[in-house]
N, C-alpha and C. Protein backbone atom coordinates (compact mmCIF):
# COMPACT_ATOMS: atom_id res chain seq x y z
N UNK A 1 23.93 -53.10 -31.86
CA UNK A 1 24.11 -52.35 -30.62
C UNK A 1 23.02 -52.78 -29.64
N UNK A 2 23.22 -53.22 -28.43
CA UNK A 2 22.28 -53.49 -27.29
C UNK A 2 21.83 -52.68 -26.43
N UNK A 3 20.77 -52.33 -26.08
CA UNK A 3 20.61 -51.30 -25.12
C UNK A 3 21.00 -50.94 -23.78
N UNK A 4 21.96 -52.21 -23.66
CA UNK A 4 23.09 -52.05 -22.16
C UNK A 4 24.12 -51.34 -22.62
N UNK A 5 24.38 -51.56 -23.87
CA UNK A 5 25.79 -50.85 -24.55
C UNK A 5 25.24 -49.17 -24.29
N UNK A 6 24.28 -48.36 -24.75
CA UNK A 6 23.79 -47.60 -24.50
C UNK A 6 23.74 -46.82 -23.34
N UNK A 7 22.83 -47.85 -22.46
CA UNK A 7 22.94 -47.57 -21.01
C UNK A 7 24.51 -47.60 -20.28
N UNK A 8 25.25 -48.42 -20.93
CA UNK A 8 26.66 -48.52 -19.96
C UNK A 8 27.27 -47.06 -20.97
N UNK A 9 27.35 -46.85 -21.63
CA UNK A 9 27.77 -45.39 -22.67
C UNK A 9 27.20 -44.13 -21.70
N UNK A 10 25.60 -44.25 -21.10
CA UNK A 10 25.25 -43.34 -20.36
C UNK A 10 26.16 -42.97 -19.09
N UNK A 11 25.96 -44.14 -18.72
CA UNK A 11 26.67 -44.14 -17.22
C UNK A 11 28.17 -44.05 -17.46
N UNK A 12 28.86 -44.27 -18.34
CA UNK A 12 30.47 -43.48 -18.47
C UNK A 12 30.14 -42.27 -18.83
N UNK A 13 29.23 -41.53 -19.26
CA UNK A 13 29.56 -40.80 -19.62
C UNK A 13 28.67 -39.19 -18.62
N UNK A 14 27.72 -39.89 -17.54
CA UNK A 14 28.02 -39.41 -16.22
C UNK A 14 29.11 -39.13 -15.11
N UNK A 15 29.60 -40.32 -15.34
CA UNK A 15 30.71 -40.61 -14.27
C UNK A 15 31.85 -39.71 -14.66
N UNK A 16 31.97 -39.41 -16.02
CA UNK A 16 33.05 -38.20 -16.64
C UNK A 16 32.61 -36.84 -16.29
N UNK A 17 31.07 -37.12 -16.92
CA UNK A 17 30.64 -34.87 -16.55
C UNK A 17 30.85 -35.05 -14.71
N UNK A 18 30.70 -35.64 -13.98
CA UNK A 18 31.34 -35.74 -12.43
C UNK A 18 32.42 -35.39 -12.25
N UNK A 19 33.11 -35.90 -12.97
CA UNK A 19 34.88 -36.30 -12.67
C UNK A 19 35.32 -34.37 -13.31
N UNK A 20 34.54 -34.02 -14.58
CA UNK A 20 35.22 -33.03 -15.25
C UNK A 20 34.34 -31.73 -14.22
N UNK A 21 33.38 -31.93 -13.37
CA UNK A 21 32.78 -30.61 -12.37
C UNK A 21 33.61 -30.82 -11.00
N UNK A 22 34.32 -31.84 -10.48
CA UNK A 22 34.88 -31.75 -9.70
C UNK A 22 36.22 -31.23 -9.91
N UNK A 23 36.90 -31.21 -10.99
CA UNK A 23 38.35 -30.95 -11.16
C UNK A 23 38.39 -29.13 -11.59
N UNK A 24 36.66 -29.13 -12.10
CA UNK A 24 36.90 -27.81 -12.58
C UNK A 24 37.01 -27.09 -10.89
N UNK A 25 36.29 -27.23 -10.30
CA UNK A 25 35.76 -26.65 -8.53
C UNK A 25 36.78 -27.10 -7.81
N UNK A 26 37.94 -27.86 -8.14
CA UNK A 26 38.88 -27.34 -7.21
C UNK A 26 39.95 -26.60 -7.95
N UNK A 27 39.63 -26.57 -9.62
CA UNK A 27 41.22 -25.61 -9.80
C UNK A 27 39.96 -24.21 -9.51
N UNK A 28 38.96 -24.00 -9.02
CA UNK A 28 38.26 -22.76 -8.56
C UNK A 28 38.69 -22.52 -7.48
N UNK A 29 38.59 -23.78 -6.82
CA UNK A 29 39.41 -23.26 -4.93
C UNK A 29 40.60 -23.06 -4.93
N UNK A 30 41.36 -23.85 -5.33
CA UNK A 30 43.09 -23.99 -5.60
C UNK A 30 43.35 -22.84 -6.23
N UNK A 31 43.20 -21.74 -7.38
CA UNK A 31 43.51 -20.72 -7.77
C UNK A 31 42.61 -19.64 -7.68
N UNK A 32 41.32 -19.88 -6.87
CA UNK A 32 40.54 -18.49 -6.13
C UNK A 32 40.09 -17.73 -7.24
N UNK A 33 39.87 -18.26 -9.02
CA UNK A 33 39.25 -18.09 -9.91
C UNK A 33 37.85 -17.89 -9.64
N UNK A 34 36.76 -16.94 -10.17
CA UNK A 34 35.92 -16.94 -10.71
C UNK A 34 35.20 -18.16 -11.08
N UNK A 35 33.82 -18.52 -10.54
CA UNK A 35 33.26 -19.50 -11.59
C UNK A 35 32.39 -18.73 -13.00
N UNK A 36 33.05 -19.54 -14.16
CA UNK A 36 32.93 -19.12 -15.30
C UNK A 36 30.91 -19.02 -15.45
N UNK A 37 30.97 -18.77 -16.43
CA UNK A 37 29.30 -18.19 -16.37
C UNK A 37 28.82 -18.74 -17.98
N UNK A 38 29.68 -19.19 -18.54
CA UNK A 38 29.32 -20.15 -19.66
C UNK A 38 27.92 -20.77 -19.71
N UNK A 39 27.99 -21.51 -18.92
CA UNK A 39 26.78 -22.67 -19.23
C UNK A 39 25.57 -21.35 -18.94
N UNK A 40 25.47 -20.71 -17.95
CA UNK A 40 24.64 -19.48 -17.82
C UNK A 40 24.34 -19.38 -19.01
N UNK A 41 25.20 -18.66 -19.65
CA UNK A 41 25.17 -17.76 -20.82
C UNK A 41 24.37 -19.04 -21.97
N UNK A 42 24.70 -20.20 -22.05
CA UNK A 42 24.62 -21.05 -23.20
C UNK A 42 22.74 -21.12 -22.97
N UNK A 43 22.60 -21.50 -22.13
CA UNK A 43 20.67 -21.41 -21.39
C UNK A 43 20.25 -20.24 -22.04
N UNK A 44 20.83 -18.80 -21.77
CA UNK A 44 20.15 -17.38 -22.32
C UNK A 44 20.23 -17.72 -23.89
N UNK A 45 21.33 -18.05 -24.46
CA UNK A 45 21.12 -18.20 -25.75
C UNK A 45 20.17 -18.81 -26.39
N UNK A 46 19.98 -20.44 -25.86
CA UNK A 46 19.28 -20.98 -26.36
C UNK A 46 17.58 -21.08 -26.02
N UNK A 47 17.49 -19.97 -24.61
CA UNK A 47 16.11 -19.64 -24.73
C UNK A 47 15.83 -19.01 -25.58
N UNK A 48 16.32 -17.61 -25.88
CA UNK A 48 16.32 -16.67 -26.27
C UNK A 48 16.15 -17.23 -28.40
N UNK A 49 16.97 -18.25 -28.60
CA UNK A 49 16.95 -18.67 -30.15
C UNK A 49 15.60 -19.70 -30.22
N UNK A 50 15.28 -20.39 -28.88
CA UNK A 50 14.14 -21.29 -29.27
C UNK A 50 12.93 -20.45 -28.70
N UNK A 51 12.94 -18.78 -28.23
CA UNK A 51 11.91 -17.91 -28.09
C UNK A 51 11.26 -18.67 -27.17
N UNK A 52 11.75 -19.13 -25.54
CA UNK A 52 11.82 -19.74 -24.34
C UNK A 52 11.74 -18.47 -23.54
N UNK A 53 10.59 -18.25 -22.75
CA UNK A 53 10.39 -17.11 -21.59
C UNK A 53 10.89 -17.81 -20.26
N UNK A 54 12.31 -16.95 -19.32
CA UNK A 54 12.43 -17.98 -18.55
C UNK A 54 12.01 -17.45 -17.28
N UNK A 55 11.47 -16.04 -17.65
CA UNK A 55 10.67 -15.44 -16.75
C UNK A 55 10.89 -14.43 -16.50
N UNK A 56 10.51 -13.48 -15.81
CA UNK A 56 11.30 -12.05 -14.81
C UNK A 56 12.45 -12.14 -14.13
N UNK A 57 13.51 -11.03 -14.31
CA UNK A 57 14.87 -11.62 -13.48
C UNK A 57 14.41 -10.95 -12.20
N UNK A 58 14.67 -11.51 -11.22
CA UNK A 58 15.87 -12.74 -10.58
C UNK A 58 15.45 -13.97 -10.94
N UNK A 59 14.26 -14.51 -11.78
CA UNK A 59 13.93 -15.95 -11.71
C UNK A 59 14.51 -16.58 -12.85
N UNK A 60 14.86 -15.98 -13.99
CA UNK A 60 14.91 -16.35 -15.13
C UNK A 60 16.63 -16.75 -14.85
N UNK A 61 17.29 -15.47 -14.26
CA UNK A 61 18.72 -15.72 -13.51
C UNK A 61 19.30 -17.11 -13.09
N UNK A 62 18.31 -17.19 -11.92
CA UNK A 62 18.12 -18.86 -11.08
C UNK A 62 17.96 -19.96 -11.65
N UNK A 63 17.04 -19.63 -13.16
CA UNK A 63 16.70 -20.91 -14.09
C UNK A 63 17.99 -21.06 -15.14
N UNK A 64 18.65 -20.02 -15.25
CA UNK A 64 19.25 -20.20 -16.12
C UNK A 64 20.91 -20.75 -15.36
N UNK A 65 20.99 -20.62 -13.69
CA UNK A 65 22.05 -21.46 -12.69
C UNK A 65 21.87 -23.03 -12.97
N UNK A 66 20.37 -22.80 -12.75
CA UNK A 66 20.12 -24.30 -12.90
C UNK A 66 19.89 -25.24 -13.75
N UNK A 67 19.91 -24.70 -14.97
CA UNK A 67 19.90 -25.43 -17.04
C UNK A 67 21.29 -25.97 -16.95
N UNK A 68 21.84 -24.88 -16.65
CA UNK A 68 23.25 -24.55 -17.46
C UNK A 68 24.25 -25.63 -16.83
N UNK A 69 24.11 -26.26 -15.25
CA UNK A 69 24.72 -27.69 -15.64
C UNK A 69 24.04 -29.25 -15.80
N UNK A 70 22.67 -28.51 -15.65
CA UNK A 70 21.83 -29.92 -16.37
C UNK A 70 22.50 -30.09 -18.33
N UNK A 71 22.27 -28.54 -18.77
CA UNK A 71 22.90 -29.03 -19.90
C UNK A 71 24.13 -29.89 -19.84
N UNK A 72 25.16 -29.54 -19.29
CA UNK A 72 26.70 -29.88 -19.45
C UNK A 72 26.44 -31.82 -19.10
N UNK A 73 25.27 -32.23 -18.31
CA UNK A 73 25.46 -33.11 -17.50
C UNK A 73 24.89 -33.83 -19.29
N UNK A 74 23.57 -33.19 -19.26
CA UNK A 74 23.28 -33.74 -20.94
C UNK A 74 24.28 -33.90 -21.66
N UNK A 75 24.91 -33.41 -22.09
CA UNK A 75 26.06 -33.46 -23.06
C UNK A 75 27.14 -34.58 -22.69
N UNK A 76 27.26 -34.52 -21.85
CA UNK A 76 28.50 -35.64 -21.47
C UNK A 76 27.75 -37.14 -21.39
N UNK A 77 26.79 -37.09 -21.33
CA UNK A 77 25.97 -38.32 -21.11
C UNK A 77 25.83 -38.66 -22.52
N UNK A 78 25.15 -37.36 -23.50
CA UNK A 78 24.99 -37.76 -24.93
C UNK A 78 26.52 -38.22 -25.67
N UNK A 79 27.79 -37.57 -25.05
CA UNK A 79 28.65 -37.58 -25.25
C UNK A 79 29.42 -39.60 -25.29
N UNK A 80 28.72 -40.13 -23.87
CA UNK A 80 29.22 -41.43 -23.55
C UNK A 80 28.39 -42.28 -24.55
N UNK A 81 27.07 -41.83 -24.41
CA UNK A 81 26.14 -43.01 -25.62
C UNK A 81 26.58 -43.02 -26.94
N UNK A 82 27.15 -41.83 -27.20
CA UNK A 82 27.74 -41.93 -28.73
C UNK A 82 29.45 -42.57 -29.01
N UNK A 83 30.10 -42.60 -27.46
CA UNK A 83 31.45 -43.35 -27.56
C UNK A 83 30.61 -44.81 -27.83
N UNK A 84 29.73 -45.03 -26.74
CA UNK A 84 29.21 -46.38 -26.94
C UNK A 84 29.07 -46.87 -28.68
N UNK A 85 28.24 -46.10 -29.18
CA UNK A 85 28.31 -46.77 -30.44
C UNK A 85 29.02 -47.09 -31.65
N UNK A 86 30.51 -45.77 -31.04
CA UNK A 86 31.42 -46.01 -31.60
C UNK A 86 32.32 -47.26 -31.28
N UNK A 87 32.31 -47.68 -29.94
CA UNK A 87 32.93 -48.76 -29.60
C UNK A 87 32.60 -50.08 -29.70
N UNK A 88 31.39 -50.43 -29.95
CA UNK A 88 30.74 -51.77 -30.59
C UNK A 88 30.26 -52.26 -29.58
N UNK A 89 30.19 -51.65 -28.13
CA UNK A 89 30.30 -52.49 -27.00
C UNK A 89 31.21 -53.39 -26.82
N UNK A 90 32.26 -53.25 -26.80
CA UNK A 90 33.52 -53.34 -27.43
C UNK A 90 34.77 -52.54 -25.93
N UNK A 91 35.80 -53.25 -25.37
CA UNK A 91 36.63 -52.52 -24.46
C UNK A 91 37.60 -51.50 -25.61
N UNK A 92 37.65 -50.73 -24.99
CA UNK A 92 38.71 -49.70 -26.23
C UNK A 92 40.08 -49.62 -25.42
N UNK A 93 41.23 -49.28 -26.08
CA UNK A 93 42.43 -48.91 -25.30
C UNK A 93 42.32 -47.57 -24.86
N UNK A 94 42.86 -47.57 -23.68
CA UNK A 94 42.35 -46.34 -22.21
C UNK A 94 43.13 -45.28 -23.32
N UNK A 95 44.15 -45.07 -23.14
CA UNK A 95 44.70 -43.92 -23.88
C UNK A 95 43.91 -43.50 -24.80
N UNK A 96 43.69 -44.05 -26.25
CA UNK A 96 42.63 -43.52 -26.99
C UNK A 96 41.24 -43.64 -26.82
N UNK A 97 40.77 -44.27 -26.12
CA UNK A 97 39.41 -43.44 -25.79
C UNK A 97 39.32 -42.63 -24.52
N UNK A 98 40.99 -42.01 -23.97
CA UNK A 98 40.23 -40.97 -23.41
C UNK A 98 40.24 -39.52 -24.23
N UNK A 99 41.28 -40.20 -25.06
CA UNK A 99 41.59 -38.52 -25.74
C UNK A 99 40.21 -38.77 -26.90
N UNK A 100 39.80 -39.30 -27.45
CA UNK A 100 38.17 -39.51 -27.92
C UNK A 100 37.46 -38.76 -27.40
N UNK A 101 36.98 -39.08 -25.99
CA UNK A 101 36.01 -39.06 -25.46
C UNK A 101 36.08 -37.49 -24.50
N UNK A 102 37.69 -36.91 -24.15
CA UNK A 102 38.02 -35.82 -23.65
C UNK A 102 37.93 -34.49 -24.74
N UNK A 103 38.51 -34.98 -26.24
CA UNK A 103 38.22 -34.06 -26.96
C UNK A 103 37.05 -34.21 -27.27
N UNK A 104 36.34 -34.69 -27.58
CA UNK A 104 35.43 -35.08 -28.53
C UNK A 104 34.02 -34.31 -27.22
N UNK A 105 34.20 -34.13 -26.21
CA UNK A 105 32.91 -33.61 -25.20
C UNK A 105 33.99 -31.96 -25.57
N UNK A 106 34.87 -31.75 -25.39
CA UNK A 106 35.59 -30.14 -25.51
C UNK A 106 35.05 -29.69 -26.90
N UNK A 107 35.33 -30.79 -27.58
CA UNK A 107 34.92 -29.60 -29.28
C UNK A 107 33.41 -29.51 -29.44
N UNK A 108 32.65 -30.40 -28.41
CA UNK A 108 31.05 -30.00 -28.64
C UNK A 108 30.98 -28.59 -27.97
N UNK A 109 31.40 -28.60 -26.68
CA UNK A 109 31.57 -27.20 -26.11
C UNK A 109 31.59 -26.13 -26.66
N UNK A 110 32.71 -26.32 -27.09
CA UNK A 110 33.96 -24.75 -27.10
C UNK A 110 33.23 -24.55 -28.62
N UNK A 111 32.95 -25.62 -29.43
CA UNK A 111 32.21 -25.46 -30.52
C UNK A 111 30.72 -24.52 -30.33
N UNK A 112 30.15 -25.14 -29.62
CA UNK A 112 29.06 -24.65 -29.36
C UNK A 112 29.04 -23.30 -28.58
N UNK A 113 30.24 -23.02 -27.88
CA UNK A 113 29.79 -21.52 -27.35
C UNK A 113 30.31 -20.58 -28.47
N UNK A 114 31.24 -21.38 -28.86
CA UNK A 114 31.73 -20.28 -30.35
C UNK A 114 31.00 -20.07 -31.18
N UNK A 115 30.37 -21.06 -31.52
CA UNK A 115 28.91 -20.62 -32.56
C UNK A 115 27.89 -19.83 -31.88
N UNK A 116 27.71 -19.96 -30.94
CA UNK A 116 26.55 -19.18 -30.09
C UNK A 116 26.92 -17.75 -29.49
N UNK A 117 28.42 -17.45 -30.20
CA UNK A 117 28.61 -15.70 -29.49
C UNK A 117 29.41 -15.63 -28.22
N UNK A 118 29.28 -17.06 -27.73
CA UNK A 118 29.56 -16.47 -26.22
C UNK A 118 30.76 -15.93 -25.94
N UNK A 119 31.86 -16.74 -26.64
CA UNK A 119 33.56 -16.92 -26.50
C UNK A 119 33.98 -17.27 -27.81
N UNK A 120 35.56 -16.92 -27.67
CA UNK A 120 36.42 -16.98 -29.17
C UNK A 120 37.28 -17.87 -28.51
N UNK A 121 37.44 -19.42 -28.79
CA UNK A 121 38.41 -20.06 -27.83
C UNK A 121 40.16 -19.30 -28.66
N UNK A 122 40.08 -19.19 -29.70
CA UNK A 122 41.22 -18.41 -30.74
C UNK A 122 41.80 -17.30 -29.42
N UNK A 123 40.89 -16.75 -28.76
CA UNK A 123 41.38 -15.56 -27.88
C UNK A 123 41.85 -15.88 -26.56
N UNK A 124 41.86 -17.59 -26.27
CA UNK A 124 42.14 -17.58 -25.08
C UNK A 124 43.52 -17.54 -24.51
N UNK A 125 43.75 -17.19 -23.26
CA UNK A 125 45.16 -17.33 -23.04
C UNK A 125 45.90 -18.95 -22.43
N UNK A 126 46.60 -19.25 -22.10
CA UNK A 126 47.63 -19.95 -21.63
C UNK A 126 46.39 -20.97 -20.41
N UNK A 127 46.60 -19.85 -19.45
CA UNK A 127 45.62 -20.09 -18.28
C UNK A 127 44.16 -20.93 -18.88
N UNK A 128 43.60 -20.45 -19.57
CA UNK A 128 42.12 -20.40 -20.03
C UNK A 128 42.03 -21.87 -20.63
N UNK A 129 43.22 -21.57 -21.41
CA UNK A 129 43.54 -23.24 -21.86
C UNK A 129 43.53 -24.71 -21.05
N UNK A 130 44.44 -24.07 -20.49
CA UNK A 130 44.36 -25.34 -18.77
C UNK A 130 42.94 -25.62 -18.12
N UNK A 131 42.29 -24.15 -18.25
CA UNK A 131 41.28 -24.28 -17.15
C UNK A 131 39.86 -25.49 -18.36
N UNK A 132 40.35 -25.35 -19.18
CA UNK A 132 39.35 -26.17 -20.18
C UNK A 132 40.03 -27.49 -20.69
N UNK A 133 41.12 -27.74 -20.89
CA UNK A 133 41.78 -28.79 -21.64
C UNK A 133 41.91 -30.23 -20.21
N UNK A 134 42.27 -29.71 -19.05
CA UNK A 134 42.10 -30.53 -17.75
C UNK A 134 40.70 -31.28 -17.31
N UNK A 135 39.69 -30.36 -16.95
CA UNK A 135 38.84 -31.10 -16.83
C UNK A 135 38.10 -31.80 -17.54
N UNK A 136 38.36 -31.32 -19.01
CA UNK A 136 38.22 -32.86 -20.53
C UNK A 136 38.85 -34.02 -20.29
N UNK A 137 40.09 -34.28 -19.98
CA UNK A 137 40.75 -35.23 -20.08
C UNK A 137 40.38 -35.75 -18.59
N UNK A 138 39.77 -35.14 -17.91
CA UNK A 138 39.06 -35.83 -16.69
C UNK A 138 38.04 -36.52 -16.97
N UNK A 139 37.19 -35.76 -17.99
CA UNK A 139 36.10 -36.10 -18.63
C UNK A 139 36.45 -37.87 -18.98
N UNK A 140 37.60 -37.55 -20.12
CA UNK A 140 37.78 -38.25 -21.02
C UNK A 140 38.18 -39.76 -19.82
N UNK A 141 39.14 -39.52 -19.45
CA UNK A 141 39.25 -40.49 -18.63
C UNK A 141 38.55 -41.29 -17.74
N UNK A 142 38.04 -41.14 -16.75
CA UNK A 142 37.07 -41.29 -16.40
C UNK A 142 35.97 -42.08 -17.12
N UNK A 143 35.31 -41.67 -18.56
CA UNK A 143 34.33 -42.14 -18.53
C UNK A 143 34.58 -43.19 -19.55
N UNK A 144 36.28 -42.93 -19.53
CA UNK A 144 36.93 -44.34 -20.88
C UNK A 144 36.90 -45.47 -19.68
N UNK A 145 38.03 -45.07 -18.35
CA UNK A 145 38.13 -46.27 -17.38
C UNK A 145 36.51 -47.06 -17.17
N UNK A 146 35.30 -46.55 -17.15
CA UNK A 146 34.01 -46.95 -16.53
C UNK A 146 33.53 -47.09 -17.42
N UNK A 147 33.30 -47.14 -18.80
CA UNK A 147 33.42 -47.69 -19.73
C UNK A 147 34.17 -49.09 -20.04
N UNK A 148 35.29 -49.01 -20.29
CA UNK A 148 36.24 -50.52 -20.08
C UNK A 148 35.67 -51.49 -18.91
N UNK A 149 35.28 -50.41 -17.42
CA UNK A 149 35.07 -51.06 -16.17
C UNK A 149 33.77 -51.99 -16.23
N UNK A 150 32.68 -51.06 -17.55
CA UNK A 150 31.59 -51.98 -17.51
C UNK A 150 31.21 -53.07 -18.79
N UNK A 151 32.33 -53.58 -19.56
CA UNK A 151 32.48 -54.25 -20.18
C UNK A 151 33.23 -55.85 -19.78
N UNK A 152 32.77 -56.58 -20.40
CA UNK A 152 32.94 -58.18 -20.23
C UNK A 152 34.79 -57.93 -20.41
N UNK A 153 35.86 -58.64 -19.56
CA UNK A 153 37.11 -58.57 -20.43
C UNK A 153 37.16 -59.98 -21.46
N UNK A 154 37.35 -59.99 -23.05
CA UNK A 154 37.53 -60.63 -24.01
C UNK A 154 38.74 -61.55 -23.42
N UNK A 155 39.03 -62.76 -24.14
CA UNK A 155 39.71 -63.79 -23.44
C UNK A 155 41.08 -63.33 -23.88
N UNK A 156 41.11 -62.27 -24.85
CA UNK A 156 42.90 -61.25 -24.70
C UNK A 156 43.27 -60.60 -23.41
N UNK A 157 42.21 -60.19 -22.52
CA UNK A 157 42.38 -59.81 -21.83
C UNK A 157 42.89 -60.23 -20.19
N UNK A 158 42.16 -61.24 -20.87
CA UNK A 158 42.25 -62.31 -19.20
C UNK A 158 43.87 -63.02 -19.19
């Protein structure tokens, strides 16, 4: 593995947590939804389990606006470096590495808030589903195309 493979894994896998905060913020405008408070909540948890003071509220509030999509941005990034090493540095076929790379950032999630208390994805409805399964496969896509985009094409390709 080369450390461009790495770095190009990073950068798909920016260009996805982008692609999956923009799709979430307009099905927010487009259906006048609530923004969810997840990532909020995921910051309180994990101060609160690594015994993290994030201060007096309103500040701790504000810190915890502002973790909560540095985390998500972490994750999707850790998310692309680890397609990277699954892919050899290597172009993958778009279809399966987006559903890879779309599920595979959703089940760290939905995993992780389920373990952490926050949500029962088991309880969600119809709606709730969409509002999470869409901007994955934005994810996913996205950071499969820019991925492929930053790879050499092999002489099958040409």
């Amino acid at each position: 593995m080369r450390r461009v493979d790495l770095a190009d894994g990073a950068i798909a896998g920016a260009v996805g947590s982008t692609a999956l905060n923009v799709v979430g913020y307009l099905d927010i405008a487009l259906r006048a939804r609530p923004a969810s408070t997840t990532a909020e909540q995921t910051v309180g948890r994990l101060a609160d389990i690594a015994h993290v003071d994030l201060g007096p509220e309103p500040r701790a509030a504000t810190r915890r606006s502002g973790l909560g999509p540095l985390i998500g941005y972490g994750l999707g990034i850790a998310a692309g470096m680890a397609f990277a090493l699954y892919a050899g540095g290597r172009r993958q076929s778009l279809p399966l590495a987006t559903g890879v790379l779309g599920a595979g950032v959703m089940a760290m999630t939905d995993g992780s808030i389920t373990a952490l208390g926050i949500s029962n994805p088991r309880t969600w409805g119809r709606s709730d589903w969409v509002s999470d399964i869409v901007p994955h496969l934005a994810y996913g896509l996205t950071a499969a195309a820019t991925w492929n985009r930053l790879r050499r094409p092999s002489r099958r390709d040409s």
